[in-house]
N, C-alpha and C. Protein backbone atom coordinates (compact mmCIF):
# COMPACT_ATOMS: atom_id res chain seq x y z
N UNK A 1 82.21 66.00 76.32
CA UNK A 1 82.00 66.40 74.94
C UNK A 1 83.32 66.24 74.17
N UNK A 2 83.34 65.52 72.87
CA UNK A 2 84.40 65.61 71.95
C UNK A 2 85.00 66.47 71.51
N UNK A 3 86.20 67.13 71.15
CA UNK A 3 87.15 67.84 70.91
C UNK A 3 86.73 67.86 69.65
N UNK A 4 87.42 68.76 68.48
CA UNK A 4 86.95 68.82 66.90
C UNK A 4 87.90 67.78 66.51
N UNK A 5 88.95 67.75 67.01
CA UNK A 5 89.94 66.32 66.62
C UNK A 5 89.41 64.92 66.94
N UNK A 6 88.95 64.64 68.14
CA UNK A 6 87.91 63.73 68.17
C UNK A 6 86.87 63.65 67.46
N UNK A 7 86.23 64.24 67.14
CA UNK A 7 85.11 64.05 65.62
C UNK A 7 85.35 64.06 64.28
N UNK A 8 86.52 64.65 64.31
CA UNK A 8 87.02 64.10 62.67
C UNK A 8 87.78 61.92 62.95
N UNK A 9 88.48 62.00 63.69
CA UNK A 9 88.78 61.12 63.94
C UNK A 9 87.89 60.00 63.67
N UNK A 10 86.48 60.24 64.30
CA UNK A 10 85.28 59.20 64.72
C UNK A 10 84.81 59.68 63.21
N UNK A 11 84.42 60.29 62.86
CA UNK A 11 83.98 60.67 61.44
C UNK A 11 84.79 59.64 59.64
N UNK A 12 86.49 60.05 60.20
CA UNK A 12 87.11 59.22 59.31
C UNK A 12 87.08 57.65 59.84
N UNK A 13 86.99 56.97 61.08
CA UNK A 13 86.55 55.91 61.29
C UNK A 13 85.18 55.25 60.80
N UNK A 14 84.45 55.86 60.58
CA UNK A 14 83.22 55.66 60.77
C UNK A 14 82.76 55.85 58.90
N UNK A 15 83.54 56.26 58.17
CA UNK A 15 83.75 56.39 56.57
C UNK A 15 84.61 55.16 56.10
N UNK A 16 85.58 54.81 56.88
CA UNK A 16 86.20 53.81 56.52
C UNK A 16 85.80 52.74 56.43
N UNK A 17 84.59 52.28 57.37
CA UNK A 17 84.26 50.98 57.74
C UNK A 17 83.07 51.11 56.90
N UNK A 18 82.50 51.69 56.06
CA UNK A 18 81.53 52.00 55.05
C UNK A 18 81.30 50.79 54.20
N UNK A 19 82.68 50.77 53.79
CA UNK A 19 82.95 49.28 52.69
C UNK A 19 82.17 50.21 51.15
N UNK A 20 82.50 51.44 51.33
CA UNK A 20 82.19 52.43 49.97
C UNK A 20 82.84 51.60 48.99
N UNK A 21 82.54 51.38 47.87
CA UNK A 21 82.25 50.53 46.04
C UNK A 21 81.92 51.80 45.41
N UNK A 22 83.17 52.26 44.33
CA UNK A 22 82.65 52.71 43.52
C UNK A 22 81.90 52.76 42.49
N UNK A 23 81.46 53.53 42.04
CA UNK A 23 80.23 53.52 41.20
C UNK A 23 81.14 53.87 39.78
N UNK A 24 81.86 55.24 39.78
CA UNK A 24 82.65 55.47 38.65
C UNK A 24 83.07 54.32 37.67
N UNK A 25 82.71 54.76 36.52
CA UNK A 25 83.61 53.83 35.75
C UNK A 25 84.33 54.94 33.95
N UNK A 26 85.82 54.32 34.21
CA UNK A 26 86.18 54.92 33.24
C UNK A 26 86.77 53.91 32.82
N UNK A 27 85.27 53.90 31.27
CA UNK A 27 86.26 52.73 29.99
C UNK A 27 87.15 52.73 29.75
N UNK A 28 87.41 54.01 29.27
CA UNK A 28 88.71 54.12 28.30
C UNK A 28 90.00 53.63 28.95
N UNK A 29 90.39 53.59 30.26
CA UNK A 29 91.39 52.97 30.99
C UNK A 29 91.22 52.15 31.82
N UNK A 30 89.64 51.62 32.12
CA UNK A 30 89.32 50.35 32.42
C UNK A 30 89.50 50.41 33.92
N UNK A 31 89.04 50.67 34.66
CA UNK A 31 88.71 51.35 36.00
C UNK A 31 87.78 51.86 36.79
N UNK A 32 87.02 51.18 38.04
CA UNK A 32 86.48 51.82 38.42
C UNK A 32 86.80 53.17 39.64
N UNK A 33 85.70 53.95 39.86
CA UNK A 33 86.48 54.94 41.15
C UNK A 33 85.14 55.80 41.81
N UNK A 34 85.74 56.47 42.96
CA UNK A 34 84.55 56.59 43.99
C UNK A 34 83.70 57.82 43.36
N UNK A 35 83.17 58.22 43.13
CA UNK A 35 82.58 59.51 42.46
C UNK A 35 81.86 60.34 43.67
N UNK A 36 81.66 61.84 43.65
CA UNK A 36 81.08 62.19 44.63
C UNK A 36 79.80 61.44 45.69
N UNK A 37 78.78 61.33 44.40
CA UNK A 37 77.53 60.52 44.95
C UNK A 37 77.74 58.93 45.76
N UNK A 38 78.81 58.89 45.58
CA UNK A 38 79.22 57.30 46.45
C UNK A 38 79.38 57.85 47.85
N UNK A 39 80.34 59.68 47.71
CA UNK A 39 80.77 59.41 49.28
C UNK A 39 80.19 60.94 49.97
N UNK A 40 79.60 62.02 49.45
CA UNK A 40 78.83 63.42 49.84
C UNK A 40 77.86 62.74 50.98
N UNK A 41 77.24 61.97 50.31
CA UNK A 41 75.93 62.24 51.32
C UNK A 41 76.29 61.24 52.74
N UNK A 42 77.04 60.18 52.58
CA UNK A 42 77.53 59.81 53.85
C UNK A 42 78.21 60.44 54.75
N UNK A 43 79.45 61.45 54.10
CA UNK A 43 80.04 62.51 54.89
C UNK A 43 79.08 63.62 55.33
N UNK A 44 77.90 64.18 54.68
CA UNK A 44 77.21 65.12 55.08
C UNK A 44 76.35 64.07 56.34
N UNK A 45 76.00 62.85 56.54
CA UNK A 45 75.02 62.58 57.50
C UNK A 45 76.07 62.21 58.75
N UNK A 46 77.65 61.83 58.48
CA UNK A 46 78.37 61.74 59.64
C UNK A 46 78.76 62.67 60.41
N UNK A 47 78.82 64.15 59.35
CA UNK A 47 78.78 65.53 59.94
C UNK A 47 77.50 65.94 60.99
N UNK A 48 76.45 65.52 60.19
CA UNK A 48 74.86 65.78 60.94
C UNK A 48 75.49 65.19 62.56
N UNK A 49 75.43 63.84 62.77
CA UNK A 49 75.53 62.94 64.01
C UNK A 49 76.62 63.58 64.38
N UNK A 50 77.41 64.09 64.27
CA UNK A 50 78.96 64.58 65.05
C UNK A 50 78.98 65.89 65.71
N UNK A 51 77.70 66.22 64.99
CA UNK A 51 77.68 67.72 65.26
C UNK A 51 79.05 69.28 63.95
N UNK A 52 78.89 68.98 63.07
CA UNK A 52 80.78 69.58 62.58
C UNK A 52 79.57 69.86 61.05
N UNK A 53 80.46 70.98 61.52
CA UNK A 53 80.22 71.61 59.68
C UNK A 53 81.22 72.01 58.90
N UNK A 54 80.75 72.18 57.20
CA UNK A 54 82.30 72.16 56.78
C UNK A 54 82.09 73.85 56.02
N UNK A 55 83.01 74.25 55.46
CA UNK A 55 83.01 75.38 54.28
C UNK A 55 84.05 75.05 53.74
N UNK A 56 83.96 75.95 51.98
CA UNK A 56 84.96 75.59 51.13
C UNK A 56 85.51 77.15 50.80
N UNK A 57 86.69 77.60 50.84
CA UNK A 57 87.41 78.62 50.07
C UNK A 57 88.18 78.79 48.96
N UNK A 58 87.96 79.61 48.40
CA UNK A 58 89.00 79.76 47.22
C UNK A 58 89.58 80.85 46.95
N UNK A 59 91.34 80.85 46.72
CA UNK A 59 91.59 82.17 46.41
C UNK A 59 92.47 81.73 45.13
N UNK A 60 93.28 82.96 44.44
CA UNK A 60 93.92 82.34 43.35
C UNK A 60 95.17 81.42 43.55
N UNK A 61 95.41 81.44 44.80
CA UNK A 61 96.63 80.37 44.87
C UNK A 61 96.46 78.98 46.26
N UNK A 62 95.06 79.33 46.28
CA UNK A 62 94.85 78.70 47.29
C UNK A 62 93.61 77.94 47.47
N UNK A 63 93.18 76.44 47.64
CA UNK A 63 91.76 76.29 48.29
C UNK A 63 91.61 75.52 49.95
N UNK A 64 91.21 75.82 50.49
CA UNK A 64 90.45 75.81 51.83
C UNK A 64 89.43 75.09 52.48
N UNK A 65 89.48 73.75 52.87
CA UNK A 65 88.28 72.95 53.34
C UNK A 65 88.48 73.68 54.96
N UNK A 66 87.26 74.36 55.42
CA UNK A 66 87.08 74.33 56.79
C UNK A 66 86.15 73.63 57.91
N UNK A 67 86.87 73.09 58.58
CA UNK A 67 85.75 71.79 59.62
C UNK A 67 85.52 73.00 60.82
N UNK A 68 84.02 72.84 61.31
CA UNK A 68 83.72 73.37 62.15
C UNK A 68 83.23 72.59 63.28
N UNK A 69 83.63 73.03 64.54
CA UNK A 69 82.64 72.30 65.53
C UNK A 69 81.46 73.23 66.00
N UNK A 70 80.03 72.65 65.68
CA UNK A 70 78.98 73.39 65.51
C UNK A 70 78.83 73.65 67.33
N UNK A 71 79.10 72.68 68.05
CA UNK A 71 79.35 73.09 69.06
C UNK A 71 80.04 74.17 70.38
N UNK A 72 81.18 74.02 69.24
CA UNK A 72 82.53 75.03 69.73
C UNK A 72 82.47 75.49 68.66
N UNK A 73 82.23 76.95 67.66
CA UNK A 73 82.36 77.20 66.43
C UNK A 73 83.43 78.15 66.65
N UNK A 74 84.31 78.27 67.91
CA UNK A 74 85.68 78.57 67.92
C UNK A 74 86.45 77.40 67.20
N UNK A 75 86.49 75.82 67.47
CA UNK A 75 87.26 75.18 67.02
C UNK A 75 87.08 75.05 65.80
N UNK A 76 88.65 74.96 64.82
CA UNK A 76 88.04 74.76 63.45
C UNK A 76 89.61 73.95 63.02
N UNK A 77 88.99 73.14 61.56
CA UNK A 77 90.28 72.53 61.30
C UNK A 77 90.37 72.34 59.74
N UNK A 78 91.62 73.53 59.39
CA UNK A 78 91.82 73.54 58.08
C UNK A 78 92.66 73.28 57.19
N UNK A 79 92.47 72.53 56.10
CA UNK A 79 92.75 71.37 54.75
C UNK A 79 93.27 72.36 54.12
N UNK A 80 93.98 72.72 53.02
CA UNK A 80 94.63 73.58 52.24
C UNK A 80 95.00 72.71 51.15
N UNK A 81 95.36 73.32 49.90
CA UNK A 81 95.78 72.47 48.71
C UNK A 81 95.82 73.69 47.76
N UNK A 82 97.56 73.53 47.28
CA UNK A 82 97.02 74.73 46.34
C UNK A 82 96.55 74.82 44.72
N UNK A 83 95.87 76.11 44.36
CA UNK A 83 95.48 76.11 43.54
C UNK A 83 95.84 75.65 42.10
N UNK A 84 95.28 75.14 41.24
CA UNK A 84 95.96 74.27 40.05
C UNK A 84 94.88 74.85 38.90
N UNK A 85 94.96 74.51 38.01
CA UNK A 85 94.07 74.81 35.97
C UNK A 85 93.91 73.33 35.56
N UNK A 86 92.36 73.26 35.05
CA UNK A 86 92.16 72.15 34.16
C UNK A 86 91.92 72.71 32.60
N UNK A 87 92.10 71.92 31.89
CA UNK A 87 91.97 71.86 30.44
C UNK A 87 91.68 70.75 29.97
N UNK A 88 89.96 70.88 30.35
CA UNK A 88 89.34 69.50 29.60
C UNK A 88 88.84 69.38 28.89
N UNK A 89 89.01 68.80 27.75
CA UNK A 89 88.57 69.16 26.33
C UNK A 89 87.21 69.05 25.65
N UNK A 90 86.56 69.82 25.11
CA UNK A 90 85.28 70.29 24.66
C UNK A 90 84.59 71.11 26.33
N UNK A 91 85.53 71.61 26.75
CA UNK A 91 85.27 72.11 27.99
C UNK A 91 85.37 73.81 28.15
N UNK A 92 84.36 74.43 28.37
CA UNK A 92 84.63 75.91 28.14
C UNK A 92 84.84 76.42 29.64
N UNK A 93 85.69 77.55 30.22
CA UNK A 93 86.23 78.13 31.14
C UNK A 93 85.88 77.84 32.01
N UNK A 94 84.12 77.83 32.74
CA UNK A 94 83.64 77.89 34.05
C UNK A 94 83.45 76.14 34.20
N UNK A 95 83.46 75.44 33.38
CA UNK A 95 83.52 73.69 33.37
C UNK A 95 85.06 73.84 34.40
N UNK A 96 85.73 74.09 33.02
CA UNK A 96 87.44 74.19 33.97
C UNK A 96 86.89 74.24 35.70
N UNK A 97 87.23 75.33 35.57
CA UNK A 97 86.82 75.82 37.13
C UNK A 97 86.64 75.33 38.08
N UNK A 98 85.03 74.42 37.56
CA UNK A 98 84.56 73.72 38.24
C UNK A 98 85.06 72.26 38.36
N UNK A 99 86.17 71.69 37.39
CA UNK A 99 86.74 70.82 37.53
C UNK A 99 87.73 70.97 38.40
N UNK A 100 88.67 71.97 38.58
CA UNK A 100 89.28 71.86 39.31
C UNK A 100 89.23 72.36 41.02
N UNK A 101 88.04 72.99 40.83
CA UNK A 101 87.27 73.07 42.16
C UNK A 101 86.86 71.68 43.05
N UNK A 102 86.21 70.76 42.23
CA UNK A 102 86.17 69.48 42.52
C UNK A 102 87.39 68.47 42.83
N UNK A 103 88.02 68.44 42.11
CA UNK A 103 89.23 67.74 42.29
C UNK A 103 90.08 67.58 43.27
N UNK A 104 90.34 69.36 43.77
CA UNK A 104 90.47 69.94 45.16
C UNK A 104 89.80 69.49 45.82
């Protein structure tokens, strides 16, 4: 049986070789880019086959991706990034939020 480091491993292999095309496009600077819906549901079905689940945390100075091995749900492997503010315009507080929840 794979280690939780071995399934992220096979997981980010197995995303890479995708040949993912973004869908995003931003006129105004003439660019395309990957947007969630290009890459969620492939990471949620490589999680399915791997066996690994994820959770997200948030505190005020902090957010938290946690990988689980559904197998071993002792092993776990956690992403950190700290907390930041958006101000996007015609954007009211909980948009913010959620922008920078995403971004994270």
């Amino acid at each position: 049986m794979a280690n939780i480091y071995e399934k992220l491993q096979k997981m980010r292999l197995a995303l890479s070789e995708e040949g993912i095309k973004g869908s995003g496009k931003n006129t105004y600077s003439n660019y395309n880019y990957v947007s969630l819906e290009d890459i969620i549901p492939k990471i949620i079905k490589l999680m399915s086959d791997n066996k690994v689940s994820s959770f997200t945390s948030f505190t005020n100075d902090m957010a938290t991706l946690t990988l689980v091995d559904c197998e071993k749900p002792d092993a776990t492997i956690a992403f950190t990034s700290p907390m930041s503010t958006a101000k996007l315009k015609t954007c009211h507080e909980v948009q913010n939020l959620g922008a920078v929840q995403t971004y994270l």
